[in-house]
PDB file of N, CA and C in Angstrom:
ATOM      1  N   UNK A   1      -8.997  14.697  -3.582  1.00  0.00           N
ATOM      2  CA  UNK A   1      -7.579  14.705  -3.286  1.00  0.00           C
ATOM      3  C   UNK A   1      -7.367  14.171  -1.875  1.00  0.00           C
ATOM      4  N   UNK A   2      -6.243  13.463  -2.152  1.00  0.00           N
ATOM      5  CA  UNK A   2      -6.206  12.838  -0.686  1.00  0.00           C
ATOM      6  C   UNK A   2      -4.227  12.668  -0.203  1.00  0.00           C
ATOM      7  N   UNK A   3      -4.254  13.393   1.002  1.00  0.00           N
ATOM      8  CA  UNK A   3      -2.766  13.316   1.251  1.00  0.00           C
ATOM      9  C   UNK A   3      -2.155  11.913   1.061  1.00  0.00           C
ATOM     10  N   UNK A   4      -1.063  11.671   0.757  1.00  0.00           N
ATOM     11  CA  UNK A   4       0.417  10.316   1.498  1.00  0.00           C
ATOM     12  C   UNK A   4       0.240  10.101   2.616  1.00  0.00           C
ATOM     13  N   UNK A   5       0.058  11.237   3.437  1.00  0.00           N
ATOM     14  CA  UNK A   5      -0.070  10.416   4.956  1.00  0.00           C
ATOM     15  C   UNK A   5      -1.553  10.090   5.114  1.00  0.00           C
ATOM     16  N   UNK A   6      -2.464  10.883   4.538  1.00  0.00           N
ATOM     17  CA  UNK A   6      -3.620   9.781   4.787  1.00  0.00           C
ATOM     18  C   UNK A   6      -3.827   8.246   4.020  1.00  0.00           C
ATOM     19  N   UNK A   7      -3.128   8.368   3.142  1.00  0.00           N
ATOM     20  CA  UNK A   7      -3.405   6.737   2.583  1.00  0.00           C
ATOM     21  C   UNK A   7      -2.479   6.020   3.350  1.00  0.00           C
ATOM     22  N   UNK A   8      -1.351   6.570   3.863  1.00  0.00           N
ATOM     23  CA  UNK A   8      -0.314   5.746   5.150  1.00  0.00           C
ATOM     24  C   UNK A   8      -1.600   5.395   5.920  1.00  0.00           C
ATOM     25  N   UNK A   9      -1.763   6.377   6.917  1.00  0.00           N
ATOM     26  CA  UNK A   9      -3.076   6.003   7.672  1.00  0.00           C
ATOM     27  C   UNK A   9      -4.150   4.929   7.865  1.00  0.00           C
ATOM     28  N   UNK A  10      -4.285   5.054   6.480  1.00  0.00           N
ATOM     29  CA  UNK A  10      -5.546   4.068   5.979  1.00  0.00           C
ATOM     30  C   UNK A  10      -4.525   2.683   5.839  1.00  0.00           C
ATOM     31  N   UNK A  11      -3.787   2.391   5.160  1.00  0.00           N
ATOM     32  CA  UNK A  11      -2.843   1.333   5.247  1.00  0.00           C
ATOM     33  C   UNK A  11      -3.005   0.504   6.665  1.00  0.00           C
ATOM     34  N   UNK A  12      -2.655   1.579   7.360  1.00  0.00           N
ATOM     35  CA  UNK A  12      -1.697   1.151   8.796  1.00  0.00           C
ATOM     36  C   UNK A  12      -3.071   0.423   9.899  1.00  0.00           C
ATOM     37  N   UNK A  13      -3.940   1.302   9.380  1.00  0.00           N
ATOM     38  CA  UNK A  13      -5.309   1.216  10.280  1.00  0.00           C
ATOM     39  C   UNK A  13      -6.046  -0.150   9.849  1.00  0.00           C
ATOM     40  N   UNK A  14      -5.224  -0.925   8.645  1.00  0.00           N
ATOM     41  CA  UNK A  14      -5.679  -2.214   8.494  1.00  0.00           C
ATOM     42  C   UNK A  14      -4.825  -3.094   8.458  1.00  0.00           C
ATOM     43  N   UNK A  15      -3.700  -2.565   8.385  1.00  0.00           N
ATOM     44  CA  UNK A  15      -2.234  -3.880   8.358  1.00  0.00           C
ATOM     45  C   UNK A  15      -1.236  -2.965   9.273  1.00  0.00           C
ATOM     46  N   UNK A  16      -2.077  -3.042  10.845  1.00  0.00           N
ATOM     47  CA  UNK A  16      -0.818  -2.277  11.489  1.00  0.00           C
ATOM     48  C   UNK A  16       0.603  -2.755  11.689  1.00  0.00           C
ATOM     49  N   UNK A  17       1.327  -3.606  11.613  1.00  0.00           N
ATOM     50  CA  UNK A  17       2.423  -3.428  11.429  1.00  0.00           C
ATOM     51  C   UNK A  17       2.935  -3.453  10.197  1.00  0.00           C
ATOM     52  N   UNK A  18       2.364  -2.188   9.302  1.00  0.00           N
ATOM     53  CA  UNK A  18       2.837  -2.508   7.531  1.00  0.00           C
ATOM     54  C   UNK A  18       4.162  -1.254   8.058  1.00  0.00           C
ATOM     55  N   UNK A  19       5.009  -1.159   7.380  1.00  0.00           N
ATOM     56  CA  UNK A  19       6.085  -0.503   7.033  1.00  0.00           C
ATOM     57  C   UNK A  19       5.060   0.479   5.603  1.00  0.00           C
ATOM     58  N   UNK A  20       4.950   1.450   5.281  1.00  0.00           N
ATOM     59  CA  UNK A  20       4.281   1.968   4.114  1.00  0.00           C
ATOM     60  C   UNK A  20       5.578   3.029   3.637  1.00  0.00           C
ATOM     61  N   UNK A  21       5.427   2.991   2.448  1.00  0.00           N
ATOM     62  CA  UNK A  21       6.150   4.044   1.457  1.00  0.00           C
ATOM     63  C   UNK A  21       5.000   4.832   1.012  1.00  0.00           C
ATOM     64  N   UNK A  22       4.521   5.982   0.341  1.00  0.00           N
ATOM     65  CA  UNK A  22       3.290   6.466  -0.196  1.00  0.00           C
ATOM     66  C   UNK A  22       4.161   7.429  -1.377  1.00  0.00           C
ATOM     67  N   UNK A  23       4.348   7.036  -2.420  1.00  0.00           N
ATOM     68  CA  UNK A  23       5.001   8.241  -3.410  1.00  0.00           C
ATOM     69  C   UNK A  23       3.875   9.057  -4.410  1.00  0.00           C
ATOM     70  N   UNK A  24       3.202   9.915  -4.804  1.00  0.00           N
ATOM     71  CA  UNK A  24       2.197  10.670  -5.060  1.00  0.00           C
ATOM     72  C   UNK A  24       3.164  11.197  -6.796  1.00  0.00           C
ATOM     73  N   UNK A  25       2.485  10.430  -7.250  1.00  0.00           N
ATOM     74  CA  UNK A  25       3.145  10.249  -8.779  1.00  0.00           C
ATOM     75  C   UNK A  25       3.239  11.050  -9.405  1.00  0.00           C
ATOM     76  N   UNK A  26       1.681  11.969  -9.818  1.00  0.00           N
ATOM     77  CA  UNK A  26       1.757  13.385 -10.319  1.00  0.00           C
ATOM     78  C   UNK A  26       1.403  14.638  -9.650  1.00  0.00           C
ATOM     79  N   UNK A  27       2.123  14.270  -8.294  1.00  0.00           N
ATOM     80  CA  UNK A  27       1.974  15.412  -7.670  1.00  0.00           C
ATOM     81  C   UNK A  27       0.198  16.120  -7.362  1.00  0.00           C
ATOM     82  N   UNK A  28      -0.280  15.508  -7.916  1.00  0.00           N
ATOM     83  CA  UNK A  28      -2.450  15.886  -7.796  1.00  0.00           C
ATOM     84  C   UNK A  28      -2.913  15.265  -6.727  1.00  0.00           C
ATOM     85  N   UNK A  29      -2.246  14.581  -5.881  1.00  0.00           N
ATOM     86  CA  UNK A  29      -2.977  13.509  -4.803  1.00  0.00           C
ATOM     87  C   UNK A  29      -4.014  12.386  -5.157  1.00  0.00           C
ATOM     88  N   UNK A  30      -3.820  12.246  -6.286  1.00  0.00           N
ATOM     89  CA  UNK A  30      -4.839  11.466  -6.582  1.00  0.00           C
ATOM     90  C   UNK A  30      -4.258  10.143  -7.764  1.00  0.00           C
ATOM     91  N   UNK A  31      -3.156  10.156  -7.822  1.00  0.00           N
ATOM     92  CA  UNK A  31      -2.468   8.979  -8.154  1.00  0.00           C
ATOM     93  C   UNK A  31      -1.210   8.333  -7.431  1.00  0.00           C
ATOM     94  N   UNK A  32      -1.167   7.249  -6.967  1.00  0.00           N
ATOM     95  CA  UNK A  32      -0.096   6.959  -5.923  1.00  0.00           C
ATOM     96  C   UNK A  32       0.329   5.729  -6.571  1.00  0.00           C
ATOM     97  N   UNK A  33       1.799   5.599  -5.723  1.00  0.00           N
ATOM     98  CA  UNK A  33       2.047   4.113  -5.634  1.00  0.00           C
ATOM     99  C   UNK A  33       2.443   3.743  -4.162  1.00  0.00           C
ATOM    100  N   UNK A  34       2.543   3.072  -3.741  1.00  0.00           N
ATOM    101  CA  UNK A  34       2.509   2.417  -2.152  1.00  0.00           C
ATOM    102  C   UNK A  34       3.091   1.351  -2.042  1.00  0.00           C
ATOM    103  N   UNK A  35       4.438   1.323  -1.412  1.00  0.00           N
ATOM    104  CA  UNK A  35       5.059   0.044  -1.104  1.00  0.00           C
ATOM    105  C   UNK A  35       4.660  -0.322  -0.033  1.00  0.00           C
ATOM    106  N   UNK A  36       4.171  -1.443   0.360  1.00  0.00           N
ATOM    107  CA  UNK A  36       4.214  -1.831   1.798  1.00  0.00           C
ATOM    108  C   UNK A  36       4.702  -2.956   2.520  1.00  0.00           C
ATOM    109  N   UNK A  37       5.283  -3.629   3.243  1.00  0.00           N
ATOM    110  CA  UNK A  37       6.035  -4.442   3.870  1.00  0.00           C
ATOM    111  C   UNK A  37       4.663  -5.051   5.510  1.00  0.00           C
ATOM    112  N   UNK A  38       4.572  -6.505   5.238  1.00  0.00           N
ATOM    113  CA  UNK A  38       3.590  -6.641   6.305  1.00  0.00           C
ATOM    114  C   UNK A  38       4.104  -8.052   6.775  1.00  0.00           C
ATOM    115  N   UNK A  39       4.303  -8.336   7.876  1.00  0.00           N
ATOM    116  CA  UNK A  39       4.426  -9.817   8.238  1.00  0.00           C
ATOM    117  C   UNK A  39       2.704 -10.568   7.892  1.00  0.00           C
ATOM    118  N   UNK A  40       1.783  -9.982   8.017  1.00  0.00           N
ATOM    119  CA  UNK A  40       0.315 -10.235   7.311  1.00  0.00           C
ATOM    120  C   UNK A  40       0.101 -11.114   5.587  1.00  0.00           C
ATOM    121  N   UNK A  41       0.990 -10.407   4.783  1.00  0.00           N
ATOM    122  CA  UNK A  41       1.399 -10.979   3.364  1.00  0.00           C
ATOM    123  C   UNK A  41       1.681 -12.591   3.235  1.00  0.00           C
ATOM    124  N   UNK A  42       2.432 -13.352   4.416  1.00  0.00           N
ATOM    125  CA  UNK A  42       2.856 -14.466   4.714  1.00  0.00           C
ATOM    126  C   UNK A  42       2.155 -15.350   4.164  1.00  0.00           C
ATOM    127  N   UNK A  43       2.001 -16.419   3.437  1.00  0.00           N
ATOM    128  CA  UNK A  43       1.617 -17.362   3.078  1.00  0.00           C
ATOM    129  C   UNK A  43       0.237 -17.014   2.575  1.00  0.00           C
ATOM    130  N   UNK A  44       0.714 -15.728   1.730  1.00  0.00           N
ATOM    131  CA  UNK A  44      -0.554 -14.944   0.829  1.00  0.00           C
ATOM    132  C   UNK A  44      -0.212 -15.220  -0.767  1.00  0.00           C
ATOM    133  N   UNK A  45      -1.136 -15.025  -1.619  1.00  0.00           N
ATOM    134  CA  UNK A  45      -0.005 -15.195  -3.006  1.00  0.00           C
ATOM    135  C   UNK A  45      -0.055 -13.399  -3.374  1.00  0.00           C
ATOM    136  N   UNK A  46       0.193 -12.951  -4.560  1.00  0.00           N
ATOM    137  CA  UNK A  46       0.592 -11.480  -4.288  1.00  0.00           C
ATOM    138  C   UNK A  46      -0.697 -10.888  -4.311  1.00  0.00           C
ATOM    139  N   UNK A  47      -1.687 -11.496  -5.265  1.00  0.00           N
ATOM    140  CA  UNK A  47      -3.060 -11.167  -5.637  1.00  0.00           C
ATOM    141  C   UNK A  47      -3.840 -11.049  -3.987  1.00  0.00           C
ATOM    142  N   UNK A  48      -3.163 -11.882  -3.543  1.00  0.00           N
ATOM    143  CA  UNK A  48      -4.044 -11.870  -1.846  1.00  0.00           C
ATOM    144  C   UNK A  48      -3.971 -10.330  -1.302  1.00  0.00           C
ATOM    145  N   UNK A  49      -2.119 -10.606  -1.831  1.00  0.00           N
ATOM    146  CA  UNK A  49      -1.609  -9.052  -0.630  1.00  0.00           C
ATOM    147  C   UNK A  49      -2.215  -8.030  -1.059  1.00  0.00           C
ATOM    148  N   UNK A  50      -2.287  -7.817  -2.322  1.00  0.00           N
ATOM    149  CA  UNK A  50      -2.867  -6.641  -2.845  1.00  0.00           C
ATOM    150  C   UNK A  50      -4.451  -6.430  -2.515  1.00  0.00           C
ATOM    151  N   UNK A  51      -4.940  -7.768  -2.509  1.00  0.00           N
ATOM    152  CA  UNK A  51      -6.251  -7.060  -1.673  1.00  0.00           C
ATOM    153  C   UNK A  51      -6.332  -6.383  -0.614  1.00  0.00           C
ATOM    154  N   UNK A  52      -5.718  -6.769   0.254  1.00  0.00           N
ATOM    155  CA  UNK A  52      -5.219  -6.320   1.241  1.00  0.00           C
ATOM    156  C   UNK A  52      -5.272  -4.766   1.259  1.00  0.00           C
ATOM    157  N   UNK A  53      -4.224  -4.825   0.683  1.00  0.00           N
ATOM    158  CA  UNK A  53      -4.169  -2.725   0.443  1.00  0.00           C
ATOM    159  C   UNK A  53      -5.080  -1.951  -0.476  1.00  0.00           C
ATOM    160  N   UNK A  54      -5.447  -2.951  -1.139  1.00  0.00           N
ATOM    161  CA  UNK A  54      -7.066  -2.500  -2.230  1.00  0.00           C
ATOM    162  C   UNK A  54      -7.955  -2.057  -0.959  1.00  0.00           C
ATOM    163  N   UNK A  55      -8.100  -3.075  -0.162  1.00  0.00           N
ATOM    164  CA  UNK A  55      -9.568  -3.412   1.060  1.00  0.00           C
ATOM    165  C   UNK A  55      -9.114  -2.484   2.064  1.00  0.00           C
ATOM    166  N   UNK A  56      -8.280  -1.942   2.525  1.00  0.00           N
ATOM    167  CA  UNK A  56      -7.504  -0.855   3.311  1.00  0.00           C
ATOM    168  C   UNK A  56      -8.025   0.727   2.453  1.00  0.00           C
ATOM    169  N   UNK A  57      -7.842   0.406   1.531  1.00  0.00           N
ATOM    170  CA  UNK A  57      -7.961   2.049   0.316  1.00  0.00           C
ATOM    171  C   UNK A  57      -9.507   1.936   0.021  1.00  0.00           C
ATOM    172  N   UNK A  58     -10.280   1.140   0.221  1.00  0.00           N
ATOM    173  CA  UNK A  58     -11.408   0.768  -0.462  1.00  0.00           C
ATOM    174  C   UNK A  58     -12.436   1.865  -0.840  1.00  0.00           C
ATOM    175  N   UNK A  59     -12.013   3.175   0.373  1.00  0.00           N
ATOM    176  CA  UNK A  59     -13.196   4.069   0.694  1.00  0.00           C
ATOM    177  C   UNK A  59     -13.051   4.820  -0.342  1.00  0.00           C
ATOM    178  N   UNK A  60     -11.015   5.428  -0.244  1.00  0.00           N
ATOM    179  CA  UNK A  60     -11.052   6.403  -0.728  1.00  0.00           C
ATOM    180  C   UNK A  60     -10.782   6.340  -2.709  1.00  0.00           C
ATOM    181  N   UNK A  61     -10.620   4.855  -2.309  1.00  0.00           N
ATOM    182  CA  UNK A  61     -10.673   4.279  -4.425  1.00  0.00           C
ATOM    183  C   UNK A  61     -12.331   4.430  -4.669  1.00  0.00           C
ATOM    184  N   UNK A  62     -13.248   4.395  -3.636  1.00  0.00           N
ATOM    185  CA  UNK A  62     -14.599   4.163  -4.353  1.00  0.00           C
ATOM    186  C   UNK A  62     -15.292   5.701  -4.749  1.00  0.00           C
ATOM    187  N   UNK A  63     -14.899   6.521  -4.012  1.00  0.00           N
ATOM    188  CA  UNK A  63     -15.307   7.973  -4.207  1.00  0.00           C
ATOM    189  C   UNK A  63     -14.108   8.503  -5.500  1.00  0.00           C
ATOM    190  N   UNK A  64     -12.963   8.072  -5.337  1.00  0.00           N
ATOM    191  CA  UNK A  64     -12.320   8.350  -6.629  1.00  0.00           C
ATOM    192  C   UNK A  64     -11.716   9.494  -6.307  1.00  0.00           C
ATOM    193  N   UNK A  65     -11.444   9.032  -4.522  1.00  0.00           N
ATOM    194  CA  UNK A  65     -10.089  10.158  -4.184  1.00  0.00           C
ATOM    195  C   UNK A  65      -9.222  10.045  -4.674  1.00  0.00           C
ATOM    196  N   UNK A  66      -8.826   8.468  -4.612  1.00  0.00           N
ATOM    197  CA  UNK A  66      -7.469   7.988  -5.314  1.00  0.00           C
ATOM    198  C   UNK A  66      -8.216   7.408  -7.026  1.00  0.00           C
ATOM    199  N   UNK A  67      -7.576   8.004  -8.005  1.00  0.00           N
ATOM    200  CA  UNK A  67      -8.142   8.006  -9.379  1.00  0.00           C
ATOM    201  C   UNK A  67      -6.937   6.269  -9.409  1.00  0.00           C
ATOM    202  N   UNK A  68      -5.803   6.652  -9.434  1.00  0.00           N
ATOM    203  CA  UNK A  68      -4.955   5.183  -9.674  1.00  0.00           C
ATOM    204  C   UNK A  68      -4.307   5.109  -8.455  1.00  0.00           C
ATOM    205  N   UNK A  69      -3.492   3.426  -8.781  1.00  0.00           N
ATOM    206  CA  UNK A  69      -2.992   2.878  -7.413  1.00  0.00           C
ATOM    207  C   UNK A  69      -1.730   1.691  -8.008  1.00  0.00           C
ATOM    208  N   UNK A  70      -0.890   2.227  -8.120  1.00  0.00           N
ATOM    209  CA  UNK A  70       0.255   1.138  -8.035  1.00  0.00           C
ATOM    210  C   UNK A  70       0.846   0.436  -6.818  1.00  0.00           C
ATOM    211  N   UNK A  71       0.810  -0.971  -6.897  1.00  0.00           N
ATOM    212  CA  UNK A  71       0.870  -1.558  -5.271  1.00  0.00           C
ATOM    213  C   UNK A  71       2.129  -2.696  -5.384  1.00  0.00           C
ATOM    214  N   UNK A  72       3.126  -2.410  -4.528  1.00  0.00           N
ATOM    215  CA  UNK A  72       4.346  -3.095  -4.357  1.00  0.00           C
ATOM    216  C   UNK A  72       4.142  -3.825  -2.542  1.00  0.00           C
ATOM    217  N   UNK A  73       4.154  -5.206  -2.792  1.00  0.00           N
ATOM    218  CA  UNK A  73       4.060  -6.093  -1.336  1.00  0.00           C
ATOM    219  C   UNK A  73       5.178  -6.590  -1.028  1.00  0.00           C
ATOM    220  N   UNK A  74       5.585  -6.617   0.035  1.00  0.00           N
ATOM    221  CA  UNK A  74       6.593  -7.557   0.334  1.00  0.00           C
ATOM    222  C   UNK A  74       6.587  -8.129   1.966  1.00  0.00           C
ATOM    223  N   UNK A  75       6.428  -9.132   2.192  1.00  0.00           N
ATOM    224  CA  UNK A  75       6.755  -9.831   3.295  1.00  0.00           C
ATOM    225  C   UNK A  75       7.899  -9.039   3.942  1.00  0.00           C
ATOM    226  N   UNK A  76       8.221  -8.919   5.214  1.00  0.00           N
ATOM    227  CA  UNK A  76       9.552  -8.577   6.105  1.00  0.00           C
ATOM    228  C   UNK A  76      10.497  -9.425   5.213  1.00  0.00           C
ATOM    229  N   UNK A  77      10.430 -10.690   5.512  1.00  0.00           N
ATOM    230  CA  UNK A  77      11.752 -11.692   4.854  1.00  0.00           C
ATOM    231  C   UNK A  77      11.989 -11.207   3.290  1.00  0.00           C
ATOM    232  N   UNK A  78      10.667 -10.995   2.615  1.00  0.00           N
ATOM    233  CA  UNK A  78      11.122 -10.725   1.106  1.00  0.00           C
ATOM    234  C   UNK A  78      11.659  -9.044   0.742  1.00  0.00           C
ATOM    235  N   UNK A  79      11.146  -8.332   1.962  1.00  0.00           N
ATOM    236  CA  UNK A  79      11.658  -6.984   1.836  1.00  0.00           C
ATOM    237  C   UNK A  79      13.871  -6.869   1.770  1.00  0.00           C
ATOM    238  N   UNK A  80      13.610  -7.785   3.200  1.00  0.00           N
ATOM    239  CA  UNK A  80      15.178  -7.809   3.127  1.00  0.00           C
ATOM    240  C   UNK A  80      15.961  -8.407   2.209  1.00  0.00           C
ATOM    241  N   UNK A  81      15.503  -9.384   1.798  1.00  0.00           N
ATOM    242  CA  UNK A  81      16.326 -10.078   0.330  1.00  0.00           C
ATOM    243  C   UNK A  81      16.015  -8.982  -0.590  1.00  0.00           C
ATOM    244  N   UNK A  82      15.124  -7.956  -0.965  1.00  0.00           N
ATOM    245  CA  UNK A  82      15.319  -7.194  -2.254  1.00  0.00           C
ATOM    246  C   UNK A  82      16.363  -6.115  -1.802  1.00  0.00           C
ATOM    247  N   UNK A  83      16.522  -5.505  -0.569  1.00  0.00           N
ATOM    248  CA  UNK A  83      17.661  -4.955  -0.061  1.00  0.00           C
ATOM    249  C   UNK A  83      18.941  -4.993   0.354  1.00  0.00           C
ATOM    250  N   UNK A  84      18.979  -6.226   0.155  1.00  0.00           N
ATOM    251  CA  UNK A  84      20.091  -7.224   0.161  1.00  0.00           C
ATOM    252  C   UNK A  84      20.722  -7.176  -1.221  1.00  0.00           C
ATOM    253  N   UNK A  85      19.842  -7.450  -2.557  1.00  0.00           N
ATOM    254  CA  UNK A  85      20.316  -7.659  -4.033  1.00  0.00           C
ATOM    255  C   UNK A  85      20.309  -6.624  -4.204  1.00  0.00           C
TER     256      UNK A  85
END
């Protein structure tokens, strides 16, 4: 089991200026989804970004702290256009 703010943590400690959301799906700590917002994403395709936060989580996906992982990317610029629509 692993807290929201530690997978923030882990996020941040590899894409420090990510903006992170951490929502803990069934409440067990051990399934999440994670929005994150990175000027880093930039001229990534999405498969890139998501490594990204895969390679950030890497430790705690390999011990099978985190059992699942739903991953939402968005560039700064693409964050504000979805907040915009």
């Amino acid at each position: 089991m692993i807290s929201p703010q530690q997978v923030e943590e882990m996020i941040k400690a590899e894409l420090p200026d990510a903006v992170v959301q951490v929502q803990d799906l069934t409440g067990g700590g051990d399934h999440y989804q994670v929005t994150v917002v990175s000027s880093q994403f930039a001229d990534k395709r999405l498969v890139q970004q998501h490594q990204l936060v895969y390679g950030a989580l890497r430790q705690a996906m390999s011990t099978e702290a985190i059992h699942a992982l739903a991953v939402k990317t968005y560039t700064p610029e693409a964050w504000q256009a979805t907040a915009a629509s």
